[in-house]
PDB file of N, CA and C in Angstrom:
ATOM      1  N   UNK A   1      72.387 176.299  41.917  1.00  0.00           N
ATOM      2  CA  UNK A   1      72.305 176.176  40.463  1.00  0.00           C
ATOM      3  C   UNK A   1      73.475 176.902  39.808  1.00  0.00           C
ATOM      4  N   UNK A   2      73.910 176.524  39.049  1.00  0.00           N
ATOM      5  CA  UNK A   2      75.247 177.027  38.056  1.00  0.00           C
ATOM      6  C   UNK A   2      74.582 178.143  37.709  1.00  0.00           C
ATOM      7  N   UNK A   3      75.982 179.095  37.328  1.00  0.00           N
ATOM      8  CA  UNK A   3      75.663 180.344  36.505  1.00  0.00           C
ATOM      9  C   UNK A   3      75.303 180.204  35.264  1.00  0.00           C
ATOM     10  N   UNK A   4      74.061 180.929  33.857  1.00  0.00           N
ATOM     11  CA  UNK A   4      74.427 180.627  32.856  1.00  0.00           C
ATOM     12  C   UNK A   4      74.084 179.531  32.710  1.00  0.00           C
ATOM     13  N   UNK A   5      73.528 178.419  33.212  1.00  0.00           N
ATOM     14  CA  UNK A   5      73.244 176.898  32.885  1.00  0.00           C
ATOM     15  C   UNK A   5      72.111 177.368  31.906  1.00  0.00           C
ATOM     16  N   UNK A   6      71.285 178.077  31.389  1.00  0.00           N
ATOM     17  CA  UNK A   6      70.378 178.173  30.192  1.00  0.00           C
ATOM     18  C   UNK A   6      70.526 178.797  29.402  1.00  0.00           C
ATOM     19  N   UNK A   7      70.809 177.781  28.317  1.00  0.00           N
ATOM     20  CA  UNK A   7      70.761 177.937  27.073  1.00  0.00           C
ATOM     21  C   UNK A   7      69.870 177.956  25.902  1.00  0.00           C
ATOM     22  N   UNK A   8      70.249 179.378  24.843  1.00  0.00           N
ATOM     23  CA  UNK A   8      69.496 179.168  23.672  1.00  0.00           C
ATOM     24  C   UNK A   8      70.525 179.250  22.894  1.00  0.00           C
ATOM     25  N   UNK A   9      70.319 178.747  21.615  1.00  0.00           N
ATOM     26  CA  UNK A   9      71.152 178.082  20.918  1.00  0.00           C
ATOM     27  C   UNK A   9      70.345 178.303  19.357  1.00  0.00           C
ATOM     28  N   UNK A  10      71.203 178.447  18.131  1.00  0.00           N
ATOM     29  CA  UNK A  10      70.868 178.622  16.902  1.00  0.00           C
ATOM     30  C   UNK A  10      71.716 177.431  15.924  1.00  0.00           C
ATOM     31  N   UNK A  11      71.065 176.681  15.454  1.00  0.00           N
ATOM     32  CA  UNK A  11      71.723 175.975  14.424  1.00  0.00           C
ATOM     33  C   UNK A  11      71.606 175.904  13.250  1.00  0.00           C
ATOM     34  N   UNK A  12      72.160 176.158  11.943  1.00  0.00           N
ATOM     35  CA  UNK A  12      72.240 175.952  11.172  1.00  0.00           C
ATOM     36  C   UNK A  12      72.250 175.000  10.203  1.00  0.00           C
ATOM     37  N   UNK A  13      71.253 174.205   9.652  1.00  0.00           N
ATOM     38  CA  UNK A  13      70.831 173.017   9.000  1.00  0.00           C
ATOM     39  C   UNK A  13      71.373 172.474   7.255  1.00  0.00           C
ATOM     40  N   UNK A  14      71.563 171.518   7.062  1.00  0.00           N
ATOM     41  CA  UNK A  14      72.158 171.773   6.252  1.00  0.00           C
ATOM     42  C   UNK A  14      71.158 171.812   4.296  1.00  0.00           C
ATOM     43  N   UNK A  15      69.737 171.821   5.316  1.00  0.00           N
ATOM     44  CA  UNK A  15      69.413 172.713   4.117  1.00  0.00           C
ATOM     45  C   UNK A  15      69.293 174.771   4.289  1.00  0.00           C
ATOM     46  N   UNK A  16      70.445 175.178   4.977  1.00  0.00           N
ATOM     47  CA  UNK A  16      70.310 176.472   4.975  1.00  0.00           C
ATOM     48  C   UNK A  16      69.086 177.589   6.008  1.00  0.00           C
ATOM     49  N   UNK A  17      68.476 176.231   6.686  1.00  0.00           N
ATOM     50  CA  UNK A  17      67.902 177.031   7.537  1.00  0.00           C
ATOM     51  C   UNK A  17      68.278 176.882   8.865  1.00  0.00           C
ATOM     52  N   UNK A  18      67.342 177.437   9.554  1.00  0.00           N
ATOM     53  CA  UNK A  18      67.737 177.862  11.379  1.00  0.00           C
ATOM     54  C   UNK A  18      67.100 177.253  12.380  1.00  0.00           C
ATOM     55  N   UNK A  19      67.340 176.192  13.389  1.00  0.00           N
ATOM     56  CA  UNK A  19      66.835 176.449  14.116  1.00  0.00           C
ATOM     57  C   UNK A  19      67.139 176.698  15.920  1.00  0.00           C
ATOM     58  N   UNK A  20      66.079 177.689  16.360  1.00  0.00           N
ATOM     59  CA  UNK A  20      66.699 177.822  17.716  1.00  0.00           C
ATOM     60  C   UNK A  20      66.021 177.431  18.653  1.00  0.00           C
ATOM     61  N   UNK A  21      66.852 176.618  19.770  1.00  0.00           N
ATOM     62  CA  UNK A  21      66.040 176.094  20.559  1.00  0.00           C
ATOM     63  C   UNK A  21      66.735 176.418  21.965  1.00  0.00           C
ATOM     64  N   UNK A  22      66.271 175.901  22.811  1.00  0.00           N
ATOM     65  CA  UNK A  22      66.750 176.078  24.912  1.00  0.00           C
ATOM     66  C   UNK A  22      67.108 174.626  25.336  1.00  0.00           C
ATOM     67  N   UNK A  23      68.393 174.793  25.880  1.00  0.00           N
ATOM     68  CA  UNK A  23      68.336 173.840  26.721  1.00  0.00           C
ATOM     69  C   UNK A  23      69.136 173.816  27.655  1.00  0.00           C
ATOM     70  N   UNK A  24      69.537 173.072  28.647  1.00  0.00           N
ATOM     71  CA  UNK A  24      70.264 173.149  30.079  1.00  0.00           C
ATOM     72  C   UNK A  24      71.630 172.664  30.094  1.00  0.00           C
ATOM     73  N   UNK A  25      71.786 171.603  29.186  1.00  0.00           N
ATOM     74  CA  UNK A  25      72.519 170.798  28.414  1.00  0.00           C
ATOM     75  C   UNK A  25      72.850 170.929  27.068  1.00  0.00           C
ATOM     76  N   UNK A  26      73.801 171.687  26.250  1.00  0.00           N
ATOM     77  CA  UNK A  26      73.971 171.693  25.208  1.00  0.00           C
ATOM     78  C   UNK A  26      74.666 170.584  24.356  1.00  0.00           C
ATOM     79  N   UNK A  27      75.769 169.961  25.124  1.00  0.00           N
ATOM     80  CA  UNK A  27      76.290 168.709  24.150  1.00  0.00           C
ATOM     81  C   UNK A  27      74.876 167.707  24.209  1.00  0.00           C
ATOM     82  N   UNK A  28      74.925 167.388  25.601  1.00  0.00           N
ATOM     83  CA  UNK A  28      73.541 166.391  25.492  1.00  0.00           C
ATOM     84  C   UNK A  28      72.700 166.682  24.132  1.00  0.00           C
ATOM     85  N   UNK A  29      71.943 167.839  24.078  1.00  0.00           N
ATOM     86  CA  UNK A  29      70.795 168.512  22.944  1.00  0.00           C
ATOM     87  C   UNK A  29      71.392 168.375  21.706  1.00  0.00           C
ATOM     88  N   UNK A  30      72.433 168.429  21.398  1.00  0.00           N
ATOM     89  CA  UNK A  30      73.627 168.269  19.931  1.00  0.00           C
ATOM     90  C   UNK A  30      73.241 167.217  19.732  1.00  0.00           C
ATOM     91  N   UNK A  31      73.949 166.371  20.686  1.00  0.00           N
ATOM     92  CA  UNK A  31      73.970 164.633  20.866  1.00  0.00           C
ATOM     93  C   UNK A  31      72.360 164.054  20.098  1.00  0.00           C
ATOM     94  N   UNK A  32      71.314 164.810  20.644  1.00  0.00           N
ATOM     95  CA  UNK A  32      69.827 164.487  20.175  1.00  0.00           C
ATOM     96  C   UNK A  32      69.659 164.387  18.904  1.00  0.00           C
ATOM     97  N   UNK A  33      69.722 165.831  18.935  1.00  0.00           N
ATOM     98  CA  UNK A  33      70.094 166.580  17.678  1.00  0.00           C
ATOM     99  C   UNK A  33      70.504 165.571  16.525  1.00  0.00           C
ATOM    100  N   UNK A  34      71.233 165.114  16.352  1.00  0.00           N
ATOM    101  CA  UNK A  34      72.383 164.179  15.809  1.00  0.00           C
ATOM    102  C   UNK A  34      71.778 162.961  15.124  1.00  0.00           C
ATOM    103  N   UNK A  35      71.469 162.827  16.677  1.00  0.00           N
ATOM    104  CA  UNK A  35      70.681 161.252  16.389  1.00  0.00           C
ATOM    105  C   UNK A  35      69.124 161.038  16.049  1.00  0.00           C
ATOM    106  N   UNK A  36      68.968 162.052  15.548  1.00  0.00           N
ATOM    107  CA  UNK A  36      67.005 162.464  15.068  1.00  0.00           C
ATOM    108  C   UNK A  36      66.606 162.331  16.153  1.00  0.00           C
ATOM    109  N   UNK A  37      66.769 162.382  17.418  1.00  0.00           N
ATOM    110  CA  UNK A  37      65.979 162.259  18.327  1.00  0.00           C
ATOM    111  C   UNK A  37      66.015 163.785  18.806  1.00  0.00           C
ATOM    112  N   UNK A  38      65.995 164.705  18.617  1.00  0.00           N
ATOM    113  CA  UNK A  38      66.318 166.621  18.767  1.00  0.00           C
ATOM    114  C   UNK A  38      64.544 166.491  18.348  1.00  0.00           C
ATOM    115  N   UNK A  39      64.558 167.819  18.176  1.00  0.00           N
ATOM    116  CA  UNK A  39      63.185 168.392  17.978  1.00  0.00           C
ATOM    117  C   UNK A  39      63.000 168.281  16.430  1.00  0.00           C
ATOM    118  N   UNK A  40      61.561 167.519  15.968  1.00  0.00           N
ATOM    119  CA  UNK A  40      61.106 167.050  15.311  1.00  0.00           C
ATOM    120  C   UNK A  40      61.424 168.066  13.790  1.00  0.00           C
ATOM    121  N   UNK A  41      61.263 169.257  14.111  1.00  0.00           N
ATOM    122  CA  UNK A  41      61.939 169.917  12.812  1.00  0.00           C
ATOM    123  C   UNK A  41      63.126 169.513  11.901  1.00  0.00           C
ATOM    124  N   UNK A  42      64.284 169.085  12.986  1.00  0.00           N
ATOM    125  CA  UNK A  42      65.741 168.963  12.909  1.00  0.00           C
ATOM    126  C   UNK A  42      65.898 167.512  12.105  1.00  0.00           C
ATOM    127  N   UNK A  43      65.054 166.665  12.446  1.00  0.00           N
ATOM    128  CA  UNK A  43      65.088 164.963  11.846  1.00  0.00           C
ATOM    129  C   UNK A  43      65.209 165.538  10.574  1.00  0.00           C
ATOM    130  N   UNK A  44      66.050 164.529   9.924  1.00  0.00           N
ATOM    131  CA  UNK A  44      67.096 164.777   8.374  1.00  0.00           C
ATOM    132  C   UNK A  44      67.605 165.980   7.632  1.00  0.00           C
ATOM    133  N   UNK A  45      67.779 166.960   8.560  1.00  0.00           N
ATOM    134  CA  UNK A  45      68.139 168.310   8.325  1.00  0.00           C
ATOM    135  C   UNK A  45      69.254 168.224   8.542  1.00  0.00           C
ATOM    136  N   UNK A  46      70.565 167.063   9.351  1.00  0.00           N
ATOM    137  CA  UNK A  46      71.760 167.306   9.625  1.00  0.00           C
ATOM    138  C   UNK A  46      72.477 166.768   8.401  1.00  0.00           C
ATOM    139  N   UNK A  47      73.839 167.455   8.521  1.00  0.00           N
ATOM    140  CA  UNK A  47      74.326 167.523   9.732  1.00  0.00           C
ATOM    141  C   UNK A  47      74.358 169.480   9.940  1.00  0.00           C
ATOM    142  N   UNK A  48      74.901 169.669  11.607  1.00  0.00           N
ATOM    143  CA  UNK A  48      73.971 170.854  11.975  1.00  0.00           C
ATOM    144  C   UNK A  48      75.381 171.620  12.103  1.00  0.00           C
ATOM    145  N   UNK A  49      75.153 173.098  12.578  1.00  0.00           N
ATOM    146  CA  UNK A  49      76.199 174.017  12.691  1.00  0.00           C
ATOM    147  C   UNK A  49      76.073 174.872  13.210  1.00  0.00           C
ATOM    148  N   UNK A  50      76.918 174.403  14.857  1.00  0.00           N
ATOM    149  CA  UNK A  50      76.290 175.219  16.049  1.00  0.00           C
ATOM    150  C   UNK A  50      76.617 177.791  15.422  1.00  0.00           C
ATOM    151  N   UNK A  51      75.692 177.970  15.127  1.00  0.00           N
ATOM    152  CA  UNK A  51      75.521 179.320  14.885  1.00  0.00           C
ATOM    153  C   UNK A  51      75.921 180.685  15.494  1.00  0.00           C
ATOM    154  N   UNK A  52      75.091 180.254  17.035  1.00  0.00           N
ATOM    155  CA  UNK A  52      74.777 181.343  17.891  1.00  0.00           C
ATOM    156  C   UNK A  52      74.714 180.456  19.025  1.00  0.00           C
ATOM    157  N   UNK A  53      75.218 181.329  20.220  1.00  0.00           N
ATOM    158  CA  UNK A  53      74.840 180.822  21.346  1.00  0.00           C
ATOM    159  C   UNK A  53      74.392 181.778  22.233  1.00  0.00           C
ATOM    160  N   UNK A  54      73.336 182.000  23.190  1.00  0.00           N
ATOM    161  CA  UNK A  54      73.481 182.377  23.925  1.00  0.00           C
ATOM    162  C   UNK A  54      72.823 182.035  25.515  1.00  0.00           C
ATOM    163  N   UNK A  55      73.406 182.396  27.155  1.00  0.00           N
ATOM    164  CA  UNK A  55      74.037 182.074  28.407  1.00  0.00           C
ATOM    165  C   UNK A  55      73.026 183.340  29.172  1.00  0.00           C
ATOM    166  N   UNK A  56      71.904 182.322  29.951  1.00  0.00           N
ATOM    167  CA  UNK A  56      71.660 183.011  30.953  1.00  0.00           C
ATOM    168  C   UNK A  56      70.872 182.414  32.198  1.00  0.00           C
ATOM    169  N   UNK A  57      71.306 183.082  32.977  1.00  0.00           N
ATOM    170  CA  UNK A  57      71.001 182.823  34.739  1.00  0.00           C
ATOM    171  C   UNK A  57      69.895 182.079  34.800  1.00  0.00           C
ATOM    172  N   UNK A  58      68.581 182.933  34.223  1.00  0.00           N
ATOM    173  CA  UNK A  58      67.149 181.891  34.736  1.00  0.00           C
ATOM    174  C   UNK A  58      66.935 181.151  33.253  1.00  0.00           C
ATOM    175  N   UNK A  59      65.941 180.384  33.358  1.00  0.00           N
ATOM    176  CA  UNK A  59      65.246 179.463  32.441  1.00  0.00           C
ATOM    177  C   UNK A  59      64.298 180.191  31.866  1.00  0.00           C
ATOM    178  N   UNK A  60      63.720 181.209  32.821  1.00  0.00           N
ATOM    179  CA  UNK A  60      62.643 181.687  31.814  1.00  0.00           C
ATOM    180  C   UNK A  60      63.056 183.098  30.936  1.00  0.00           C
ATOM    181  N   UNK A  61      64.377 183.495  31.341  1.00  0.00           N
ATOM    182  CA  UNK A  61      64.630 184.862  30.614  1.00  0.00           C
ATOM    183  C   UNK A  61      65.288 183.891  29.324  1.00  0.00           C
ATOM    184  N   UNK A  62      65.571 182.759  29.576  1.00  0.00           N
ATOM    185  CA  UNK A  62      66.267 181.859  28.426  1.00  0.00           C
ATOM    186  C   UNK A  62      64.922 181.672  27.211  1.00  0.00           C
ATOM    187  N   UNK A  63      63.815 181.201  28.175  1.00  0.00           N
ATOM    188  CA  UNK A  63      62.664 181.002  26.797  1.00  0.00           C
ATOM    189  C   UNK A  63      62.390 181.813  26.067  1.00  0.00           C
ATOM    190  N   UNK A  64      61.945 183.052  26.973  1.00  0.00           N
ATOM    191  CA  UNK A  64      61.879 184.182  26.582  1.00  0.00           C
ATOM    192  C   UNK A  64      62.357 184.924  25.317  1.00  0.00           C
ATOM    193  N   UNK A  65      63.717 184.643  25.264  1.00  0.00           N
ATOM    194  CA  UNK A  65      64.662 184.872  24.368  1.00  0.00           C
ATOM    195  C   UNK A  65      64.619 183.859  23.090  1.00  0.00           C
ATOM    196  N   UNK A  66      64.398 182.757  23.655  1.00  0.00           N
ATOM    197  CA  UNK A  66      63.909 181.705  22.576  1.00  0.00           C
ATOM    198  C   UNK A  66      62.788 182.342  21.539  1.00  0.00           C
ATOM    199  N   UNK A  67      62.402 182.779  22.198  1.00  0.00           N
ATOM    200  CA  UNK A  67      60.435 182.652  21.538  1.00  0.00           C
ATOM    201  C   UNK A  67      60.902 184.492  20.761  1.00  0.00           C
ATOM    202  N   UNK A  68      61.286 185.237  21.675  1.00  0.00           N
ATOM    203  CA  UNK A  68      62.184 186.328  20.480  1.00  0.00           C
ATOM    204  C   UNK A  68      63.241 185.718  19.238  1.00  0.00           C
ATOM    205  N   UNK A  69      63.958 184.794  19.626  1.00  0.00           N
ATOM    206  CA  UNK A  69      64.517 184.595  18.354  1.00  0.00           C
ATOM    207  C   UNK A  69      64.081 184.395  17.421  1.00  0.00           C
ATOM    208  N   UNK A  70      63.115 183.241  17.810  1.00  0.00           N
ATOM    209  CA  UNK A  70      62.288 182.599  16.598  1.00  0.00           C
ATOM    210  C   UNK A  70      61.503 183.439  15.981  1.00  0.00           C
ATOM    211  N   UNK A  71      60.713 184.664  16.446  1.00  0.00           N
ATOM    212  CA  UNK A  71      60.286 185.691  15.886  1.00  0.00           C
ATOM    213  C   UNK A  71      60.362 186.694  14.915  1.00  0.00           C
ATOM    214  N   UNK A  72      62.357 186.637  14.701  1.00  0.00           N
ATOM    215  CA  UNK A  72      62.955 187.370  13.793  1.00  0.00           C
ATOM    216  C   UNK A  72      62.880 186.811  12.349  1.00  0.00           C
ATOM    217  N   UNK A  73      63.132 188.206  11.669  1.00  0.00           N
ATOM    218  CA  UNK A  73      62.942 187.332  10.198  1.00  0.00           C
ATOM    219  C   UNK A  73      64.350 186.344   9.756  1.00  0.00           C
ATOM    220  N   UNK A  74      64.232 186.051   8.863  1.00  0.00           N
ATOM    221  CA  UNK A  74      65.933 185.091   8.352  1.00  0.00           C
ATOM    222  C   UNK A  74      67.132 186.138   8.384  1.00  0.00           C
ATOM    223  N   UNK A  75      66.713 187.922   7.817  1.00  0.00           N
ATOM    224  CA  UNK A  75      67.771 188.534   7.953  1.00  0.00           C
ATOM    225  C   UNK A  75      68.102 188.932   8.873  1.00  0.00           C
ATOM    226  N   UNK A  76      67.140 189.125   9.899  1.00  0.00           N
ATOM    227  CA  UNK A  76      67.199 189.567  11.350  1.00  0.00           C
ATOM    228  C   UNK A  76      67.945 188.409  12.202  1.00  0.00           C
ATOM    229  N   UNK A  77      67.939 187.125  11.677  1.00  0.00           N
ATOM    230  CA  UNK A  77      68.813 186.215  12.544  1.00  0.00           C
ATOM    231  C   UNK A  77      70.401 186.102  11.984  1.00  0.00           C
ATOM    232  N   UNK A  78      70.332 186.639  10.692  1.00  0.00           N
ATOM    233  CA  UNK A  78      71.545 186.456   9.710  1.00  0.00           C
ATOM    234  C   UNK A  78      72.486 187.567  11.042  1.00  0.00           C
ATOM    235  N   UNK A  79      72.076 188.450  11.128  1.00  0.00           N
ATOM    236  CA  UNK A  79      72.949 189.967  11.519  1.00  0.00           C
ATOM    237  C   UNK A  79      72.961 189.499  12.876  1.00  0.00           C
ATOM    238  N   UNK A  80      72.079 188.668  14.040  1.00  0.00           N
ATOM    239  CA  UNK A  80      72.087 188.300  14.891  1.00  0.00           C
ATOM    240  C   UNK A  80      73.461 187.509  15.088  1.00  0.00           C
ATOM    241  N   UNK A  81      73.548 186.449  14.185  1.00  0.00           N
ATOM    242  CA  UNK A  81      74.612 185.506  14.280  1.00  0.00           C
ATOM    243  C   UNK A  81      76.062 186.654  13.749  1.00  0.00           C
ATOM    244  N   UNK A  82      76.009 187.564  13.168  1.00  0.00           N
ATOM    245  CA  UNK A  82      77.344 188.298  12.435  1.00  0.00           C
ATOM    246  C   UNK A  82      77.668 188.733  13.545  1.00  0.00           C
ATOM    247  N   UNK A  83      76.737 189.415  14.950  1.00  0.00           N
ATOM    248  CA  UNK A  83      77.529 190.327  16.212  1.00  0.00           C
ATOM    249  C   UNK A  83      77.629 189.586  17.136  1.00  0.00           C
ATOM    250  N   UNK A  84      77.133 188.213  16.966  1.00  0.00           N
ATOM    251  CA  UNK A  84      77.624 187.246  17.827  1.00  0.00           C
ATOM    252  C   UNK A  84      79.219 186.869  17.766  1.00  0.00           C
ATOM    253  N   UNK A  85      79.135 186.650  16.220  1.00  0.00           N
ATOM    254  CA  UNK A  85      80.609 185.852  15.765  1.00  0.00           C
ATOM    255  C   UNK A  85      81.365 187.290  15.583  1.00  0.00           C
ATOM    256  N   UNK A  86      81.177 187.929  15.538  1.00  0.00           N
ATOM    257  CA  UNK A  86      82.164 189.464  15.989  1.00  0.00           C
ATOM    258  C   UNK A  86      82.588 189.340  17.665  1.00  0.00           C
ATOM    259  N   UNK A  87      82.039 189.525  18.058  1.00  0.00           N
ATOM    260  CA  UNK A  87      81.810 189.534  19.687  1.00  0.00           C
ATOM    261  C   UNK A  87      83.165 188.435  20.602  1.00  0.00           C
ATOM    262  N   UNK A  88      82.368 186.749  19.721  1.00  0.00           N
ATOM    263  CA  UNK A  88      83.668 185.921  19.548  1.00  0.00           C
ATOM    264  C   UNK A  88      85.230 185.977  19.336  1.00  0.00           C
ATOM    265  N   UNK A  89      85.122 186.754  17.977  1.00  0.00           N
ATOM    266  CA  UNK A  89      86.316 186.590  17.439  1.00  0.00           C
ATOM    267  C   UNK A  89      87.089 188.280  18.331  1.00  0.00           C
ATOM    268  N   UNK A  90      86.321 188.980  18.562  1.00  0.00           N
ATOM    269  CA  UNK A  90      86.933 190.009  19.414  1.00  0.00           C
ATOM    270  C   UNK A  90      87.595 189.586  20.260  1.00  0.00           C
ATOM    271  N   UNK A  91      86.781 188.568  21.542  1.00  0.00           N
ATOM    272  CA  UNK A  91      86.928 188.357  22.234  1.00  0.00           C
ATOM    273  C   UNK A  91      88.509 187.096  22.580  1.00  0.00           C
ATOM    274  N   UNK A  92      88.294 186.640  21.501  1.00  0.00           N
ATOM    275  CA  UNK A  92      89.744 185.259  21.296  1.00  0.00           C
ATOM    276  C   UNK A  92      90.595 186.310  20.792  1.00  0.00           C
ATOM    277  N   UNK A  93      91.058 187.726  20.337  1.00  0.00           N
ATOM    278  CA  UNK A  93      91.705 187.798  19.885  1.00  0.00           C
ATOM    279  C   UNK A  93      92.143 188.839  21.174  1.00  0.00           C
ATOM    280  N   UNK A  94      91.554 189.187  21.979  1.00  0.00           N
ATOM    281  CA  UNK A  94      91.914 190.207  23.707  1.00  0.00           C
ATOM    282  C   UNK A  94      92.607 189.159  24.367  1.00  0.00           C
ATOM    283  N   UNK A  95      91.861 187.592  24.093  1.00  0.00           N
ATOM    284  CA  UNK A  95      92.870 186.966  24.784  1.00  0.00           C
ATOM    285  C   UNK A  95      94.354 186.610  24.634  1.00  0.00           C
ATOM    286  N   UNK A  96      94.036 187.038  23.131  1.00  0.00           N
ATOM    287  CA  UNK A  96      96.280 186.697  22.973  1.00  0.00           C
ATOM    288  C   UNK A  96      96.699 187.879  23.140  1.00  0.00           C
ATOM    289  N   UNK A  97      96.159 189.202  23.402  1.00  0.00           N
ATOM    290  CA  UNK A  97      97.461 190.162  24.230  1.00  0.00           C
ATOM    291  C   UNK A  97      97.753 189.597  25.410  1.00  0.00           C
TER     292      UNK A  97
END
């Protein structure tokens, strides 16, 4: 099995809300996503805006994490996504030294 093949994932809707979901396949799940065929919340909420991501080993430390995300309040996911996209932009910017 690949490293990291499970994913949770945060999207951003374009009425301003969140949602996060798991999957093994992330373009595939976009692709769903997209086409109202994603998880029933998401139907006419696009178009979407991948948020947050996050990469791990098993499936169930992935749900796990799912079912914590979804738990947080809106500001608790707001600051979630800010040390993500810190983390990011740290990280692209170590790569141009």
């Amino acid at each position: 099995m690949e490293e990291n093949k499970h994913i949770v994932y945060m999207l951003k809707c374009k009425d301003n809300t969140f949602y996060t979901g798991y999957t093994n396949d992330l373009e595939h799940r976009l692709k769903m996503h997209k086409e109202g065929k994603g998880a029933k919340y998401t139907r006419g909420r696009g178009p979407f805006q991948v948020v947050y991501i996050e990469k791990h080993e098993e499936k169930q430390k992935a749900m796990q994490r799912e079912y914590q995300i979804k738990q947080l309040s809106r500001i608790e996911k707001i600051q979630l996504i800010r040390n993500w996209l810190k983390e990011v932009i740290q990280n692209e910017n170590t790569k141009e030294l």
